[in-house]
C-alpha atoms as a PDB file:
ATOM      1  CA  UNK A   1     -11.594  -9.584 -20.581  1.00  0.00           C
ATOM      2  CA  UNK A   2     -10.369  -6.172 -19.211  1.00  0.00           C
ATOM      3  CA  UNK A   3     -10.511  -7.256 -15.706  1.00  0.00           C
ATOM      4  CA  UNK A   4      -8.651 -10.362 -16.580  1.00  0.00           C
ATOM      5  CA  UNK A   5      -6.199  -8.925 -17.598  1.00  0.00           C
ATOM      6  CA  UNK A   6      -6.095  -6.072 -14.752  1.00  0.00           C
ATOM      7  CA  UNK A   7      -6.273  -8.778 -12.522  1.00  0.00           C
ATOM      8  CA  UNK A   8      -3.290 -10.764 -14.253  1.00  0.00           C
ATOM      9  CA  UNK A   9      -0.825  -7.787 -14.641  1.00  0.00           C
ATOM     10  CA  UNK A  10      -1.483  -7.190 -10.536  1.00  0.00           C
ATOM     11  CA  UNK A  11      -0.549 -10.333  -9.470  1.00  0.00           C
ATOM     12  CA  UNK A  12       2.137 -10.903 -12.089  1.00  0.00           C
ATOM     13  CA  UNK A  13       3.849  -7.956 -10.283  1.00  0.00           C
ATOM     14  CA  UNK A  14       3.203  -9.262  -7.031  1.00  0.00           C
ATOM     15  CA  UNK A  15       4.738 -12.741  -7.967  1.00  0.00           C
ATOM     16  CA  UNK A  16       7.785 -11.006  -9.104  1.00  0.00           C
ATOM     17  CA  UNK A  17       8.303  -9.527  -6.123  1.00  0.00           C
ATOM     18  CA  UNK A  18       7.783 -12.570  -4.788  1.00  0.00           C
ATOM     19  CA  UNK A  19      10.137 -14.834  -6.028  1.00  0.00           C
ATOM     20  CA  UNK A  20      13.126 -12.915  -4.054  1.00  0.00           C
ATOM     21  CA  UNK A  21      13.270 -11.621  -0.670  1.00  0.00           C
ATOM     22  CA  UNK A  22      15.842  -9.187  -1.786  1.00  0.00           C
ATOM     23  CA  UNK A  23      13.412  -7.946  -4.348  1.00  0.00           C
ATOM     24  CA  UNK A  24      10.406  -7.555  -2.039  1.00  0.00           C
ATOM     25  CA  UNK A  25      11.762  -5.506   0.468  1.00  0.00           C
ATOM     26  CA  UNK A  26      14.747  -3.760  -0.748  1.00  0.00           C
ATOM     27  CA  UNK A  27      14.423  -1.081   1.209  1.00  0.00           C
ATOM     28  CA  UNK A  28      15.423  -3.264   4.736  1.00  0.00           C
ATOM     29  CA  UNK A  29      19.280  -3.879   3.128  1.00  0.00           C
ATOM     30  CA  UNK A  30      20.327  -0.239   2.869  1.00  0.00           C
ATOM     31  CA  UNK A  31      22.363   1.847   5.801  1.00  0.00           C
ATOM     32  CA  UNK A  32      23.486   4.930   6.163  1.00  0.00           C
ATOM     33  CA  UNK A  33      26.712   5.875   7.390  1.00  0.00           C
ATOM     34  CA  UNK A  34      26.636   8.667   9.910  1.00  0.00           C
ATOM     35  CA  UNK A  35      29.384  10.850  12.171  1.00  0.00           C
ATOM     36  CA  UNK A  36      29.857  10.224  15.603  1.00  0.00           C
ATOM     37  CA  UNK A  37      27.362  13.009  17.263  1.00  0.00           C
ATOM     38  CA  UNK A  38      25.905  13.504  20.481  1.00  0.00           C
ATOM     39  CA  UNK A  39      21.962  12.355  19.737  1.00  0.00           C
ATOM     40  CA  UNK A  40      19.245  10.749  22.022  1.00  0.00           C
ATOM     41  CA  UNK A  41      17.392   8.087  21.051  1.00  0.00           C
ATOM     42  CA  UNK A  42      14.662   7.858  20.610  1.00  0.00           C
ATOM     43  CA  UNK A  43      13.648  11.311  19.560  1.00  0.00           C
ATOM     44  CA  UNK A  44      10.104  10.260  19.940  1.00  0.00           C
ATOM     45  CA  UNK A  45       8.212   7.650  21.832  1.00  0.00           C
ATOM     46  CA  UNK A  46       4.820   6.185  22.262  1.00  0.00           C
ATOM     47  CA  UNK A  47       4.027   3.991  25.470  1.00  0.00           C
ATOM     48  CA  UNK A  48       1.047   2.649  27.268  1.00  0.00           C
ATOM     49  CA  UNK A  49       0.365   3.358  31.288  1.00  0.00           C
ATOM     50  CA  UNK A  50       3.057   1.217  32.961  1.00  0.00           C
ATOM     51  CA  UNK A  51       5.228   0.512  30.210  1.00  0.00           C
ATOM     52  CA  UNK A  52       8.409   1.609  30.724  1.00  0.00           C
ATOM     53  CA  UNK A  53      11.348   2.094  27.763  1.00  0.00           C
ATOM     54  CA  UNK A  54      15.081   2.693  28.508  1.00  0.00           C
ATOM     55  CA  UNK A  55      16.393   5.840  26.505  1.00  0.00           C
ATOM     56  CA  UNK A  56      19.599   6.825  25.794  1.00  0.00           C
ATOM     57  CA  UNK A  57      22.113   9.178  24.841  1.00  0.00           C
ATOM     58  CA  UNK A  58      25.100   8.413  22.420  1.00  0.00           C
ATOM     59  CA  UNK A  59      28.102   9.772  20.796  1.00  0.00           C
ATOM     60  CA  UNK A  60      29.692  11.144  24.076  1.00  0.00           C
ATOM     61  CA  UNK A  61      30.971   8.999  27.467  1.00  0.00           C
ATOM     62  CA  UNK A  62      29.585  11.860  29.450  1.00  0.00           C
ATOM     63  CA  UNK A  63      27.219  11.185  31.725  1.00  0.00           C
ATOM     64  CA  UNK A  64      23.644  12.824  30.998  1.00  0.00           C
ATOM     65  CA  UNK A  65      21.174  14.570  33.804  1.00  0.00           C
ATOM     66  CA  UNK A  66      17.583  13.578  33.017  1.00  0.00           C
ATOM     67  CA  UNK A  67      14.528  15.417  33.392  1.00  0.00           C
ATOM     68  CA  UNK A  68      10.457  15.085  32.735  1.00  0.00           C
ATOM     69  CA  UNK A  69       8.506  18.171  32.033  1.00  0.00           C
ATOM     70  CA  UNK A  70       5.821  16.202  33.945  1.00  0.00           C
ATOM     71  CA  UNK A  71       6.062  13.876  36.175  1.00  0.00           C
ATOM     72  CA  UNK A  72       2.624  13.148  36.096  1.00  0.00           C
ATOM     73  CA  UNK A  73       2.322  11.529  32.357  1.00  0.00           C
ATOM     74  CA  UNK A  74       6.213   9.878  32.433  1.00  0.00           C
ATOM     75  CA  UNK A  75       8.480   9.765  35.018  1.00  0.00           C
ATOM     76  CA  UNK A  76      12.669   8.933  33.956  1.00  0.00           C
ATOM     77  CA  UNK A  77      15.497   7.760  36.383  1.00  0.00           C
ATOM     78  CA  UNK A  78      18.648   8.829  36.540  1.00  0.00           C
ATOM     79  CA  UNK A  79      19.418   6.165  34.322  1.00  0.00           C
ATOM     80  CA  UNK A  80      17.154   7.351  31.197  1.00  0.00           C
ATOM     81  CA  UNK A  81      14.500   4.793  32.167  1.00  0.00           C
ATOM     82  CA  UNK A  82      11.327   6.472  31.330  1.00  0.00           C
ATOM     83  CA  UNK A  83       7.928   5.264  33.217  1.00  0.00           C
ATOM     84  CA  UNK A  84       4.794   5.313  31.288  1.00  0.00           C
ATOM     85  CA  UNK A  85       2.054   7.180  34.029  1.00  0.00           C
ATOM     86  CA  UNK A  86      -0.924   8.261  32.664  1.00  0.00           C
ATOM     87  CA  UNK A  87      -2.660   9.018  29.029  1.00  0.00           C
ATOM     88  CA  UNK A  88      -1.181  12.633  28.129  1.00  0.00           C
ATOM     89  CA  UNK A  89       1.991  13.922  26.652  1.00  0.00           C
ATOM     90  CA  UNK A  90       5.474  15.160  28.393  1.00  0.00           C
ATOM     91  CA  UNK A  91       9.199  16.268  26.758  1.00  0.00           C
ATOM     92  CA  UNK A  92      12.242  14.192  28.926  1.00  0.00           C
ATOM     93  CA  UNK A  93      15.462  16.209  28.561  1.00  0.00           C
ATOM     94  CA  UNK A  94      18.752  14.943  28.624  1.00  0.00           C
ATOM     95  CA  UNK A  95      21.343  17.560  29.270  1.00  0.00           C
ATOM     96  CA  UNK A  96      25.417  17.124  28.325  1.00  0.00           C
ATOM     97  CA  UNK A  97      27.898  19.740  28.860  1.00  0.00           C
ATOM     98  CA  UNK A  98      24.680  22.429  29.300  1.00  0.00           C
ATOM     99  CA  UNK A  99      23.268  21.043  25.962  1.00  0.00           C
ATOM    100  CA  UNK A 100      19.577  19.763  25.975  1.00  0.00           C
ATOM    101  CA  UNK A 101      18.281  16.709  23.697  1.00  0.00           C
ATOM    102  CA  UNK A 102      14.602  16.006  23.741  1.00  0.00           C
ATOM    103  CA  UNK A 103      12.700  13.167  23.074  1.00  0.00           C
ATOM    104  CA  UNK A 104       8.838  13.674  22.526  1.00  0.00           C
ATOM    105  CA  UNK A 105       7.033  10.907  24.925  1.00  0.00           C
ATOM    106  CA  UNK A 106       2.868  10.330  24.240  1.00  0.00           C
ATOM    107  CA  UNK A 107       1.225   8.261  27.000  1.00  0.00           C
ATOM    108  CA  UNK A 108      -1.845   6.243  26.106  1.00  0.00           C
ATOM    109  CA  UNK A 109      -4.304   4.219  27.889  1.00  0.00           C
ATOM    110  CA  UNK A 110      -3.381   0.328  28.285  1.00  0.00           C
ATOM    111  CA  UNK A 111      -5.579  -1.558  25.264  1.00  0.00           C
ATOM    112  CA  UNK A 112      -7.954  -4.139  26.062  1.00  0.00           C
ATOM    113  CA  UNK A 113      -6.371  -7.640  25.757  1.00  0.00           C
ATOM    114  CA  UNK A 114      -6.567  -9.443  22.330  1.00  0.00           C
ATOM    115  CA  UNK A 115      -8.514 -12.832  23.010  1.00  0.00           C
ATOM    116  CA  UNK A 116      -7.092 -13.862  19.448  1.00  0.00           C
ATOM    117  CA  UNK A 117      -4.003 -13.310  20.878  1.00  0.00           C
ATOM    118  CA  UNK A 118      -4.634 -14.694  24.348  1.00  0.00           C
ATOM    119  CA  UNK A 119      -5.924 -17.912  22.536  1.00  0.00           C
ATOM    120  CA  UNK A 120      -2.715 -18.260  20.092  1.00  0.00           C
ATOM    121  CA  UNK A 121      -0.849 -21.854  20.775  1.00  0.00           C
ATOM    122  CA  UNK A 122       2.638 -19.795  21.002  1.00  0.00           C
ATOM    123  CA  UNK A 123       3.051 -16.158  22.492  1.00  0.00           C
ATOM    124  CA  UNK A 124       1.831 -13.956  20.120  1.00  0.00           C
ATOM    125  CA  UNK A 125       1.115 -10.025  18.967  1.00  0.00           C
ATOM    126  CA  UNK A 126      -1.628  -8.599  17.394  1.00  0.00           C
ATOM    127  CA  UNK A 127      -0.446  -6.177  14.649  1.00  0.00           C
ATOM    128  CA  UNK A 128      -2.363  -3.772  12.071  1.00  0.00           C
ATOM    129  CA  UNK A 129      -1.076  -2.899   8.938  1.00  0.00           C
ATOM    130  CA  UNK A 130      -3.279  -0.372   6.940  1.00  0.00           C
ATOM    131  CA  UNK A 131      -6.684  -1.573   7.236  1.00  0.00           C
ATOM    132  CA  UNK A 132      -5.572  -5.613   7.485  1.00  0.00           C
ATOM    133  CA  UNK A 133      -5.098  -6.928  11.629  1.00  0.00           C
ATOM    134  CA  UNK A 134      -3.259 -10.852  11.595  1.00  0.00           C
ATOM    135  CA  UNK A 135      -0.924 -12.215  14.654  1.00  0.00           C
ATOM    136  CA  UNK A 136       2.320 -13.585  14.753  1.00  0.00           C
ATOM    137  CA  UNK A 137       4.717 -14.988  17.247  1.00  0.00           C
ATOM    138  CA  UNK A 138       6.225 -12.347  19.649  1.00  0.00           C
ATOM    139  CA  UNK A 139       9.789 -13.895  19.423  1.00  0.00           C
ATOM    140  CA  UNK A 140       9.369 -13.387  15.325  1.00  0.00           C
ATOM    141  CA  UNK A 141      11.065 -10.647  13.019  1.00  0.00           C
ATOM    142  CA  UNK A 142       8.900  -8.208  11.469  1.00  0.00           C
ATOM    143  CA  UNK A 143       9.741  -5.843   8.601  1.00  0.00           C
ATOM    144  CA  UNK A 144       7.205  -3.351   6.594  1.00  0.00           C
ATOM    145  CA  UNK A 145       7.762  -1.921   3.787  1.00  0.00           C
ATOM    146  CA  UNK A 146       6.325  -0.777   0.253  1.00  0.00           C
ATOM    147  CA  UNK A 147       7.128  -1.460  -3.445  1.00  0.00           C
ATOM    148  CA  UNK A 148       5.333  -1.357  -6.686  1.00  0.00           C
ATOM    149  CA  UNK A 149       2.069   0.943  -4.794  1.00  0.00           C
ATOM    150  CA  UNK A 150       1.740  -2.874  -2.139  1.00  0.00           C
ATOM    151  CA  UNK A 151       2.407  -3.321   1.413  1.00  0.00           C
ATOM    152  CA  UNK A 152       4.691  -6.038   2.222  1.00  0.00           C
ATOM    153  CA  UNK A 153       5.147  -7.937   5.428  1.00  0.00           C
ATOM    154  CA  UNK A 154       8.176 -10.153   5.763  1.00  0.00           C
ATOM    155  CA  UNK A 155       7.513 -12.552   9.170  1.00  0.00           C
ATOM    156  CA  UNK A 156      10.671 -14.624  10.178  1.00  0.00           C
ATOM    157  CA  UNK A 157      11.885 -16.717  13.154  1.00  0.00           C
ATOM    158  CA  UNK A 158      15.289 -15.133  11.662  1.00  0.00           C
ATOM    159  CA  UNK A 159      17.018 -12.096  11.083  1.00  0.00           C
ATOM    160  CA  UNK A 160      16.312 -10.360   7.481  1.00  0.00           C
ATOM    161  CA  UNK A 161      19.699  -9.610   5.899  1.00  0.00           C
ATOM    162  CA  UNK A 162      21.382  -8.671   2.826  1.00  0.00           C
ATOM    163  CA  UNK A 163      22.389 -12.178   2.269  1.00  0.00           C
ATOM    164  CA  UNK A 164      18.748 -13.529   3.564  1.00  0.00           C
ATOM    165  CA  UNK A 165      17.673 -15.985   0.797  1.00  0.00           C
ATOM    166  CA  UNK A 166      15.779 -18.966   0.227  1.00  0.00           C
ATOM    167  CA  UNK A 167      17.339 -21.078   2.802  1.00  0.00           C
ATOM    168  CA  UNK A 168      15.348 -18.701   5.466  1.00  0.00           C
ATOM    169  CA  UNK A 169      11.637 -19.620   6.230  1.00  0.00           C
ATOM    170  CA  UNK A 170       9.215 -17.358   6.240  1.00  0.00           C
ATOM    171  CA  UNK A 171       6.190 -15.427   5.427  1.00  0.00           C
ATOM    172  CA  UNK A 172       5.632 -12.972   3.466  1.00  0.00           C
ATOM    173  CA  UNK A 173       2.301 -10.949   3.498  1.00  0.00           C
ATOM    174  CA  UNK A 174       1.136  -8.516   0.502  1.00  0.00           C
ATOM    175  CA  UNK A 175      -1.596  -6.167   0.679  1.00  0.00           C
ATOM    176  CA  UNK A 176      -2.657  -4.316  -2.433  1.00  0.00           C
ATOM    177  CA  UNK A 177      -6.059  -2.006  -2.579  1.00  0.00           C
ATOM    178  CA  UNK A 178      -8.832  -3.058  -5.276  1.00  0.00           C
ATOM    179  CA  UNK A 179     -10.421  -0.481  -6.942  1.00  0.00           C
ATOM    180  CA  UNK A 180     -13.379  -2.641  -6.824  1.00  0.00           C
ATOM    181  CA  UNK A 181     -15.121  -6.176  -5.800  1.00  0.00           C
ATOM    182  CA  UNK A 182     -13.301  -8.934  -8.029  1.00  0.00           C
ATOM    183  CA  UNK A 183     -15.664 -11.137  -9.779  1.00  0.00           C
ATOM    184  CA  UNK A 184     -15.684 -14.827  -8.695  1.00  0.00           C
ATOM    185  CA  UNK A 185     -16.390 -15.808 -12.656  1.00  0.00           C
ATOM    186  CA  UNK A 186     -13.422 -13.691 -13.619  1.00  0.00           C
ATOM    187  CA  UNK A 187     -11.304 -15.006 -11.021  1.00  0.00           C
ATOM    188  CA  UNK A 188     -11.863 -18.335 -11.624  1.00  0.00           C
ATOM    189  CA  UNK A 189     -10.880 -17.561 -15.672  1.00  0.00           C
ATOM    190  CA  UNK A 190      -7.698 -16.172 -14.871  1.00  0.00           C
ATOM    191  CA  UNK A 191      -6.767 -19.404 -12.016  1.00  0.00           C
ATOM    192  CA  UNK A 192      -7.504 -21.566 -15.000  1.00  0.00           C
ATOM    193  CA  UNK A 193      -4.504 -20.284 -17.111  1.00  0.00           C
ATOM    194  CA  UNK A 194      -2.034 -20.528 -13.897  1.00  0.00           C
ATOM    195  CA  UNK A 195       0.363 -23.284 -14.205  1.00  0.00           C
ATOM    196  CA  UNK A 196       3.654 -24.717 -12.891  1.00  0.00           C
ATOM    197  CA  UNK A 197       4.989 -23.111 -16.273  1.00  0.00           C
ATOM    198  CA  UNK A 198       3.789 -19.858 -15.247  1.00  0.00           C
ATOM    199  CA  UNK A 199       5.642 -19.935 -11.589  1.00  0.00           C
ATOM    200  CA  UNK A 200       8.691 -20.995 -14.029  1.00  0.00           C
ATOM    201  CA  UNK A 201       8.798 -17.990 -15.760  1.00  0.00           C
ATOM    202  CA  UNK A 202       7.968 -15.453 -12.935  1.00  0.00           C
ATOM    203  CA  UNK A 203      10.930 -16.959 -10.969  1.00  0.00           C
ATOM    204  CA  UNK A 204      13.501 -16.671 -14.702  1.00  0.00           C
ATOM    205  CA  UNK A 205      11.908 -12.682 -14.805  1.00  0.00           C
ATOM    206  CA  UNK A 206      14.059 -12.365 -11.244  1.00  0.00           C
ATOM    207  CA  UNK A 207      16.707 -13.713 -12.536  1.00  0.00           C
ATOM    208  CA  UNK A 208      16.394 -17.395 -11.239  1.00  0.00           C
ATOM    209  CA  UNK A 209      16.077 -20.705 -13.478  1.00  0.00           C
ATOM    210  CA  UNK A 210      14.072 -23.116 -11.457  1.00  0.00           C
ATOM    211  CA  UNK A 211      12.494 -26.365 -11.680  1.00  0.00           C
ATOM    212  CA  UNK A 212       9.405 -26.752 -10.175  1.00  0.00           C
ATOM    213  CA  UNK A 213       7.543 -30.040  -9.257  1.00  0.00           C
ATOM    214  CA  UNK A 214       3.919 -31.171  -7.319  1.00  0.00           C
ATOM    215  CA  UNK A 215       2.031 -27.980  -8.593  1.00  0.00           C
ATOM    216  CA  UNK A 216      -1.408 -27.812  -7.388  1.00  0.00           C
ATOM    217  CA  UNK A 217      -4.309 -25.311  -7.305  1.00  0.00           C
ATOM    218  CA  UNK A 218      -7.196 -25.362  -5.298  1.00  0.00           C
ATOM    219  CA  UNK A 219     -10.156 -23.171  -4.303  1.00  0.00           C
ATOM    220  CA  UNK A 220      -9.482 -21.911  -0.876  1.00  0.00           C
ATOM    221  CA  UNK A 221     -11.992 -21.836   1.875  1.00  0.00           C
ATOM    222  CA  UNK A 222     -12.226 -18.198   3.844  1.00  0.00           C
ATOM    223  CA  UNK A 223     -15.179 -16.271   5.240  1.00  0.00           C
ATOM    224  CA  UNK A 224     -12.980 -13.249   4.142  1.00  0.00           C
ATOM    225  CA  UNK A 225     -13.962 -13.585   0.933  1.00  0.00           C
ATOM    226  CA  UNK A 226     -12.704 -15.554  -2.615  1.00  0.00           C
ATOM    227  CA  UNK A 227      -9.414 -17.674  -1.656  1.00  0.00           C
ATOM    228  CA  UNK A 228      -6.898 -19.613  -4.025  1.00  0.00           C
ATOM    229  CA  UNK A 229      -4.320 -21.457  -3.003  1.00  0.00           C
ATOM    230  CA  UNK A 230      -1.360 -22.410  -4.866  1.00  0.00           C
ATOM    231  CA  UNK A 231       1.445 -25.103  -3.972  1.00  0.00           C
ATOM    232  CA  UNK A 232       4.110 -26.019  -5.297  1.00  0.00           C
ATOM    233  CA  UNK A 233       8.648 -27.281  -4.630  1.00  0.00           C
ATOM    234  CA  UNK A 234      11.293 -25.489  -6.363  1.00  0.00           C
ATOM    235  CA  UNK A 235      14.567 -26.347  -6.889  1.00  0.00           C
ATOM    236  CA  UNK A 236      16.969 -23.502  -7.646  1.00  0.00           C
ATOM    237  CA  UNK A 237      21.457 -24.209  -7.347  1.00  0.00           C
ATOM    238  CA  UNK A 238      20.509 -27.791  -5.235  1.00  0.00           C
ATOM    239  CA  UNK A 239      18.264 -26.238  -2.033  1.00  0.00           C
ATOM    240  CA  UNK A 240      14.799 -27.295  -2.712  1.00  0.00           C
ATOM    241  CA  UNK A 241      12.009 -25.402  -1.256  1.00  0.00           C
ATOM    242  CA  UNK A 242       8.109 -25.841  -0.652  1.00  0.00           C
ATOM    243  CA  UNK A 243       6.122 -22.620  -1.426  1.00  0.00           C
ATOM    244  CA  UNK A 244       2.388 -22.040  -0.659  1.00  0.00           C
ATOM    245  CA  UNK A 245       0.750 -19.045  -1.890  1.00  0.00           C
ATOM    246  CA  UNK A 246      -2.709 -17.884  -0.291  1.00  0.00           C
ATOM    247  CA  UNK A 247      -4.732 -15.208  -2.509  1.00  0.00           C
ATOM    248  CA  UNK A 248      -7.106 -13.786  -0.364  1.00  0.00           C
ATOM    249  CA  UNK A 249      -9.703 -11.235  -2.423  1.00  0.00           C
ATOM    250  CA  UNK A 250     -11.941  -9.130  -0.044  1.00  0.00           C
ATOM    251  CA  UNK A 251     -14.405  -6.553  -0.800  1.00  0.00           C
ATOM    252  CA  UNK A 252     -11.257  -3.772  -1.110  1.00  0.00           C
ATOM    253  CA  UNK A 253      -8.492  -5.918  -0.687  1.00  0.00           C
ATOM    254  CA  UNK A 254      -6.003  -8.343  -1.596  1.00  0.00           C
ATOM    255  CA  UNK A 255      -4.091 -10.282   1.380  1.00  0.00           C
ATOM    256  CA  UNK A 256      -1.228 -12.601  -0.434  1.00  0.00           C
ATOM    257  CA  UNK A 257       0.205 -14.758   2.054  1.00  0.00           C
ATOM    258  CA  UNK A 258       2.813 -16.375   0.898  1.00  0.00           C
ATOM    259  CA  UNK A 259       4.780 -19.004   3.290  1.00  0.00           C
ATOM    260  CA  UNK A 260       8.299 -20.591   2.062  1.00  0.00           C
ATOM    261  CA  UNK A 261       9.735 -23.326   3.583  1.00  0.00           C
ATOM    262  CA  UNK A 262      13.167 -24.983   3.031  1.00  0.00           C
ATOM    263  CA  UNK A 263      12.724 -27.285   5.700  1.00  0.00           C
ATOM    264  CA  UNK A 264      13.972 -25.846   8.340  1.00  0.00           C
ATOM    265  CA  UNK A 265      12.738 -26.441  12.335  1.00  0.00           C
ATOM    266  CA  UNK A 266      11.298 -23.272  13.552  1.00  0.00           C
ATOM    267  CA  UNK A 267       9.980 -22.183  16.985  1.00  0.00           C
ATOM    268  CA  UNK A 268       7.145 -22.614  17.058  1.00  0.00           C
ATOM    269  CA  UNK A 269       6.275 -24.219  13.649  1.00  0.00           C
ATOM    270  CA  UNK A 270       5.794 -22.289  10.678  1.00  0.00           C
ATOM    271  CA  UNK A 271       2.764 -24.659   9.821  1.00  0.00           C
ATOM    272  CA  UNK A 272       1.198 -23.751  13.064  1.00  0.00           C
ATOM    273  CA  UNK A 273       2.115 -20.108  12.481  1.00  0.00           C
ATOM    274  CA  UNK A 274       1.076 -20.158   9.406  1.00  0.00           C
ATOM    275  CA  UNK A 275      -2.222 -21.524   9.923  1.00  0.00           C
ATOM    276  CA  UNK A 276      -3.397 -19.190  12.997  1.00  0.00           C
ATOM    277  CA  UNK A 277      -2.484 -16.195  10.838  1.00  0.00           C
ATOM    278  CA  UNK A 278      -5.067 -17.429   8.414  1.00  0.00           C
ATOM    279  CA  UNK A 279      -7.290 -18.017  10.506  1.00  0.00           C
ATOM    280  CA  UNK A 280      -7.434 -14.440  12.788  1.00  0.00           C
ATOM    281  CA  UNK A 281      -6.916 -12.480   9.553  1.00  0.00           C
ATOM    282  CA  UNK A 282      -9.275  -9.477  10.426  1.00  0.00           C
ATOM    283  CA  UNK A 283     -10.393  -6.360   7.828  1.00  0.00           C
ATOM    284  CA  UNK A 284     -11.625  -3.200   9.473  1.00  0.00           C
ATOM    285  CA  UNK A 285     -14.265  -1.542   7.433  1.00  0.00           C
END
């Protein structure tokens, strides 16, 4: 009964969060206003052998002189563009009325190609977050962030806003440590109680009174470990949306993947995203 309800009280948190973008990653809608200084930018950069990454220097209409402390791990133009040469480390220095700004360049060796990502039916990236690898279309948004002790990945054809809502498709991935194996017996308790009336009142808990229809939840088949998948439409203020919810339980980890869709077109489809994510989810040991 404990880990019922340790398991419940987790994912009742994570379904709050879940409910509103603006909730889940509040972090991505603050700025910061700052004074017009003289700063380069980057301060510090990672690149692999032949990559090459424009820096520059703002605040002032002067023009900079540019400088590597060796030319052997990055080269930079007279322009700021810095050249990636071999594995190692090097300071470039960009100097404005007599006044140096550094940025800190590290050079590593090129990585092996991702097959997974090779073999995606869009262009794709491979990305890591903590110990979880999944891939994503290049031409996507990405934003990382952490509330309430989980990781959260938002995934979006679109730019995340302060006014991003509902009306945006996307995905949003949670990752939350276990402090042990969950139990498929206890699992399967806790699944039992989950109904359309729950997602009801985890939605009115952020504020929003919804009505949700074609609630369904099914085992879900992954060699990770224990899925669930839940489906369901919401209607909230006229814009009805379809949600599916992907509970993922590994040895160590939980991997929420949670896709809404208002209906929108995307490039490429968030179906097809959706379901090559699943499938090259990857846990490093």
């Amino acid at each position: 009964m404990n880990q019922i309800k340790r398991i419940a009280k987790m994912l009742s948190i994570v379904l709050i969060l879940s409910m509103a973008v603006q909730l889940a990653l509040p972090g991505f809608f603050t700025s910061t206003a700052t004074a017009a200084t003289i700063a380069i930018s980057p301060k510090k950069l990672t690149l692999e052998v032949g990559k090459t990454k424009v820096l520059k220097v703002t605040g002032t209409k002067v023009k900079a002189t540019w400088k590597s402390s060796d030319a052997k791990i990055a080269t930079v133009s007279k322009t700021g563009l810095v050249t990636a040469k071999k594995a190692g480390k090097a300071t470039i220095t960009a100097t404005v009325n007599k006044k140096a700004y550094t940025c800190s360049v590290t050079v590593k060796e090129k990585k092996a190609n991702n097959p997974l990502v090779d073999a995606a039916p869009f262009k794709a990236q491979g990305v890591t977050s903590g110990n979880v690898s999944y891939i994503f279309p290049s031409s996507w948004n990405k934003y990382e962030g952490a509330a309430s002790g989980l990781t959260q990945i938002f995934l979006s054809p679109e730019t995340m806003t302060s006014s991003t809502d509902d009306q945006t498709p996307y995905i949003l991935l949670y990752l939350a440590d276990l402090a042990a194996p969950s139990d498929a017996d206890t699992l399967a308790a806790y699944y039992k109680e989950f109904t359309a009336d729950t997602i009801v009142s985890q939605f009115a808990q952020s504020g929003m009174d919804v009505t949700v229809n074609n609630f369904t939840l099914t085992n879900y088949a992954t060699d990770l470990g224990i899925g669930y998948l839940t489906s369901f439409d919401y209607t909230y203020q006229g814009l009805t949306v379809k949600r599916n919810i992907y509970d993922i339980y590994t040895d160590k980890t939980l991997i929420k993947v949670m896709v809404s869709d208002p209906g929108k077109t995307t490039t490429p489809d968030l179906n097809q995203v959706t379901d090559y994510l699943l499938k090259t989810i990857q846990i490093s040991k």
